[in-house]
Protein backbone atom coordinates (compact mmCIF):
# COMPACT_ATOMS: atom_id res chain seq x y z
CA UNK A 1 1.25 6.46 3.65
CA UNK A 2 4.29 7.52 2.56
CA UNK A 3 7.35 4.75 2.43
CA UNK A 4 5.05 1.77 3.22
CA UNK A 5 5.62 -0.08 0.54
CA UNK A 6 9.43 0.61 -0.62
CA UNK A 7 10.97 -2.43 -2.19
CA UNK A 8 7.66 -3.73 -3.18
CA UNK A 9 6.59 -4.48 -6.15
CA UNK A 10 2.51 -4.65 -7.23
CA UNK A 11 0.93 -6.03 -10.74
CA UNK A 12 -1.93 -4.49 -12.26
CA UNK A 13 -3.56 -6.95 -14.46
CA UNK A 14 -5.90 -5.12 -17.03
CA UNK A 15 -6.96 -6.02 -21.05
CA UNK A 16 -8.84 -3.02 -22.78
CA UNK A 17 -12.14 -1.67 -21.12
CA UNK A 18 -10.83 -0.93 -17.47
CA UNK A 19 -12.61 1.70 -15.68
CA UNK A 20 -9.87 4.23 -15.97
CA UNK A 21 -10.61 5.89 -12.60
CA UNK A 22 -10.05 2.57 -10.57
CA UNK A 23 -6.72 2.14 -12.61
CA UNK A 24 -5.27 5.37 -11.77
CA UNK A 25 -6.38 6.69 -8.51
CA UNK A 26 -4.66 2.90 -6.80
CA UNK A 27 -1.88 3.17 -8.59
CA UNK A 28 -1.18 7.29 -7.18
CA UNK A 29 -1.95 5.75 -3.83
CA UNK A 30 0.46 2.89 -4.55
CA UNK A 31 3.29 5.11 -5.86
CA UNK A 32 2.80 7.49 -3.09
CA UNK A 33 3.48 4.90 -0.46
CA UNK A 34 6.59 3.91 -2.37
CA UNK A 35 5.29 0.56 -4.54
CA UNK A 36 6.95 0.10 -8.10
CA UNK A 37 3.67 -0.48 -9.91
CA UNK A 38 4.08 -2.39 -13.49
CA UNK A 39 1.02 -3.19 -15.77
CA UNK A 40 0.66 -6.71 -17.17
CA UNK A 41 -1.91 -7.25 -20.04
CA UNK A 42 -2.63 -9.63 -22.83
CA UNK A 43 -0.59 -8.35 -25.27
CA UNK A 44 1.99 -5.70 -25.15
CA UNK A 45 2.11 -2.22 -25.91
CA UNK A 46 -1.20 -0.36 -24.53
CA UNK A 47 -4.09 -1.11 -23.05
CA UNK A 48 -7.54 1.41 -23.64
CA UNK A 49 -9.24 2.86 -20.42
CA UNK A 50 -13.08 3.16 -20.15
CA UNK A 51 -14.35 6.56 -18.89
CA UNK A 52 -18.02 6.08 -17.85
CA UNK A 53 -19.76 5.54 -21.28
CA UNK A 54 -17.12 6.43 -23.16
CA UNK A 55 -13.36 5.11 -23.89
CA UNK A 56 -10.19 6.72 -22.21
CA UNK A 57 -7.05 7.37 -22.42
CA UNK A 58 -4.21 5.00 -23.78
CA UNK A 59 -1.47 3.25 -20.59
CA UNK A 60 1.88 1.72 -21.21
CA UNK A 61 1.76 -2.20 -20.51
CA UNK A 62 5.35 -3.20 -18.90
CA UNK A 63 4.41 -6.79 -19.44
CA UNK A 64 2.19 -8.78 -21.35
CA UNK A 65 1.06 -12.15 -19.81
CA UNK A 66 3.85 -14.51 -21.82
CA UNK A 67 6.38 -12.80 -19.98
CA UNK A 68 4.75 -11.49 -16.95
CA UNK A 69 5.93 -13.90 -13.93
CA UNK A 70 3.51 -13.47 -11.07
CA UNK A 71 6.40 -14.81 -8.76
CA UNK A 72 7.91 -11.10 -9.20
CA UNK A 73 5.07 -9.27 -7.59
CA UNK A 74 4.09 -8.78 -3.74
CA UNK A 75 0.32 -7.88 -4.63
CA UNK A 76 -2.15 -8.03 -7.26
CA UNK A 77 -4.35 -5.04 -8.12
CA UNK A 78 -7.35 -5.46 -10.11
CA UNK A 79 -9.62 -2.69 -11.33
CA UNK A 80 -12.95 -2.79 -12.87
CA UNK A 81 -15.20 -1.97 -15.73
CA UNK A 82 -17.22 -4.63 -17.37
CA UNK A 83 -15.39 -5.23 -20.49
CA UNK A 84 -12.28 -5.83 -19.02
CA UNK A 85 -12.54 -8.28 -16.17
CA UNK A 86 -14.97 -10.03 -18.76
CA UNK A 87 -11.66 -10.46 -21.35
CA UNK A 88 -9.23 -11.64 -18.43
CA UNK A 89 -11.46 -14.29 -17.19
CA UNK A 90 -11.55 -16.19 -20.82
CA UNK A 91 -7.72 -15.81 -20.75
CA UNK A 92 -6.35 -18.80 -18.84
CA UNK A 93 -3.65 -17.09 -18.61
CA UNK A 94 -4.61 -14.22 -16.47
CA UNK A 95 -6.50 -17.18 -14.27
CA UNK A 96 -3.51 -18.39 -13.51
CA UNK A 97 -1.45 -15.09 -12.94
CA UNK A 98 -4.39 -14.00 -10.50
CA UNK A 99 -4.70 -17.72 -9.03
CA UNK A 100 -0.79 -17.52 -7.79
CA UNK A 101 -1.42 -14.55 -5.46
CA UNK A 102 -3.94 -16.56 -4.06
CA UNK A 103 -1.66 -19.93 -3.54
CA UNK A 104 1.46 -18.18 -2.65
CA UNK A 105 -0.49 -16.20 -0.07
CA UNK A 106 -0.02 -12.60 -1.69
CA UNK A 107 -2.57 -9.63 -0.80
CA UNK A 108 -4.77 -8.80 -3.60
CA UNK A 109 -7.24 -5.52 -4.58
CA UNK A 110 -10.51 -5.95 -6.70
CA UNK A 111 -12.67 -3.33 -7.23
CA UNK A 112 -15.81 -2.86 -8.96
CA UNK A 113 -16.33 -5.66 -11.68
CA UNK A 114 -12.98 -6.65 -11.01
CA UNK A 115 -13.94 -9.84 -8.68
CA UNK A 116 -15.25 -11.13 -11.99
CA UNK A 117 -11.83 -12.61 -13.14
CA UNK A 118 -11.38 -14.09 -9.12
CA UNK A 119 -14.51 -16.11 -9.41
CA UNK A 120 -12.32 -18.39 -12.06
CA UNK A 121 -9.76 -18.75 -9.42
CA UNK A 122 -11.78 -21.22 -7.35
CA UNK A 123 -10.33 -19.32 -4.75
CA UNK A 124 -13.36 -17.95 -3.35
CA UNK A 125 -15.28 -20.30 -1.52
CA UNK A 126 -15.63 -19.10 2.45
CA UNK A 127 -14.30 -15.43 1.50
CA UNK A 128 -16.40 -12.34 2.29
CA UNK A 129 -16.10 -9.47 0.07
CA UNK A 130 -18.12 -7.01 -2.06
CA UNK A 131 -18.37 -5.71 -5.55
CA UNK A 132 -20.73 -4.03 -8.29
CA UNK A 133 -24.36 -5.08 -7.33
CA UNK A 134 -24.82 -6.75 -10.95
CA UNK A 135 -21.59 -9.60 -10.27
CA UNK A 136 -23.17 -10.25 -6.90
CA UNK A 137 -24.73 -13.30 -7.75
CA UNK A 138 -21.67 -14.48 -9.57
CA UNK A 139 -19.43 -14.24 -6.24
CA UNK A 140 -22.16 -15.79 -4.36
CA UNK A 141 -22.26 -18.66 -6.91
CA UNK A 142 -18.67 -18.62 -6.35
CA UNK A 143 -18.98 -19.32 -2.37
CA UNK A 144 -18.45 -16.15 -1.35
CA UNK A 145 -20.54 -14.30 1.77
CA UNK A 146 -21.27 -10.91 -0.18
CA UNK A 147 -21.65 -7.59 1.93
CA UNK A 148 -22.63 -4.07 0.18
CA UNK A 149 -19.64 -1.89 2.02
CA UNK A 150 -17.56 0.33 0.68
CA UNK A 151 -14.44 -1.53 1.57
CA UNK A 152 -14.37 -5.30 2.83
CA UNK A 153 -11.03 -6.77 3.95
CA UNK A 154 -10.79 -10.60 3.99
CA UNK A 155 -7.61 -12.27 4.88
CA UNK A 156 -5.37 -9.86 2.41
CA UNK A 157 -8.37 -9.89 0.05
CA UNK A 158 -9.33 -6.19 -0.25
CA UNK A 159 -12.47 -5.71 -2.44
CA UNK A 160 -14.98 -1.92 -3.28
CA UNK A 161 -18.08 -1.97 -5.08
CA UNK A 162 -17.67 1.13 -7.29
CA UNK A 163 -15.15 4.29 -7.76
CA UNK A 164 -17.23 6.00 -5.12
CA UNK A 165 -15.56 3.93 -3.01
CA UNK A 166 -12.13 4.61 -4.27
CA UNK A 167 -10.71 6.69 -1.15
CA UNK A 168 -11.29 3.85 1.39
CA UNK A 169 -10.57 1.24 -0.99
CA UNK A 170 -6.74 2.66 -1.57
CA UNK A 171 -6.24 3.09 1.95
CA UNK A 172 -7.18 -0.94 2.71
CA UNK A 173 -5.48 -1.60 -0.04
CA UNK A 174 -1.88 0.20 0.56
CA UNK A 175 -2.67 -1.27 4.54
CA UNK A 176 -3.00 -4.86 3.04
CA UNK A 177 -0.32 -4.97 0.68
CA UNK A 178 2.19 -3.22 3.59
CA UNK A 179 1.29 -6.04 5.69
CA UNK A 180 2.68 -8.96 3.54
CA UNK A 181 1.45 -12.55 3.10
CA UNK A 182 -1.66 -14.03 5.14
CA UNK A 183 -1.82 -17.17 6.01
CA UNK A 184 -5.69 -16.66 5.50
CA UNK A 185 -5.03 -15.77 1.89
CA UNK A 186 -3.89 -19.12 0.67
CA UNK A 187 -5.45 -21.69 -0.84
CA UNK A 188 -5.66 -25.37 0.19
């Protein structure tokens, strides 16, 4: 995977409560095919990682949504945990950071809970993809044909149910975001 991804550039859009697993294993794979990764949160300084039932460590934000510009990114990467796609999707903000990848055409990579802050979008409607059992419902609501896989590929929409599914989730993921824009991707 190595070199894939020079000159592009991926943000990770997290607030406090990520599962830390799903933040840091993409973001090895990402760096290891040769993406600059930057982390764009509410507010600056650090966000707090989630470690199962308890919290995690403490990551540098590069950017916090005020002066994020999604037109600066190739891809959008979104992990999971419940408390923190739960923040972003009250933050209209991070709606509309996440919604541009979707008009502009961009790839983007949910995992986990993370299809939570997508369903706010409105961009969802006809996609397939998967996530966590307990949002299924939600993305259904949403529009979206819902399959339990480990990895489910829609258009430049790459989206796991759970950090089990990590491995085949980052290599979709680096495959999507090498490929570029899909016309699939964007929105009417």
């Amino acid at each position: 995977m190595a070199n894939r991804l020079n000159n592009r550039k991926v943000a990770v859009l997290v607030a406090d409560g990520f599962e830390q697993i799903e933040l840091t294993s993409p973001i090895e794979a990402l760096e290891e095919a040769g993406a600059k990764v930057e982390v764009i949160a509410p507010s600056p300084g650090q966000v707090k990682g989630w470690q199962h039932d308890h919290w995690g460590d403490q990551f540098d934000v590069s950017y916090c949504l005020n002066d994020g510009d999604p037109e600066n990114y190739d891809a959008l990467l979104l992990p999971g945990g419940v408390m923190n796609p739960d923040t972003l999707r009250n933050d209209t903000r991070a709606v509309r950071f996440a919604r541009h990848f979707f008009d502009a055409g961009k790839p983007v990579a949910a995992i986990c809970h993370g299809p939570q802050l997508l369903v706010e979008t409105g961009a969802l409607t006809g996609r397939t993809m998967t996530s966590y059992s307990s949002i299924k419902t939600d993305l259904k609501n949403a529009g979206v044909r819902w399959e339990d896989r480990e990895v489910v590929t829609d258009q430049g929409l790459v989206t796991s149910r759970s950090p089990d599914d990590l491995p085949a989730f980052n290599r979709k993921m680096v495959e999507e975001f090498a490929e570029g824009k899909h016309r699939g991707q964007r929105t009417a």
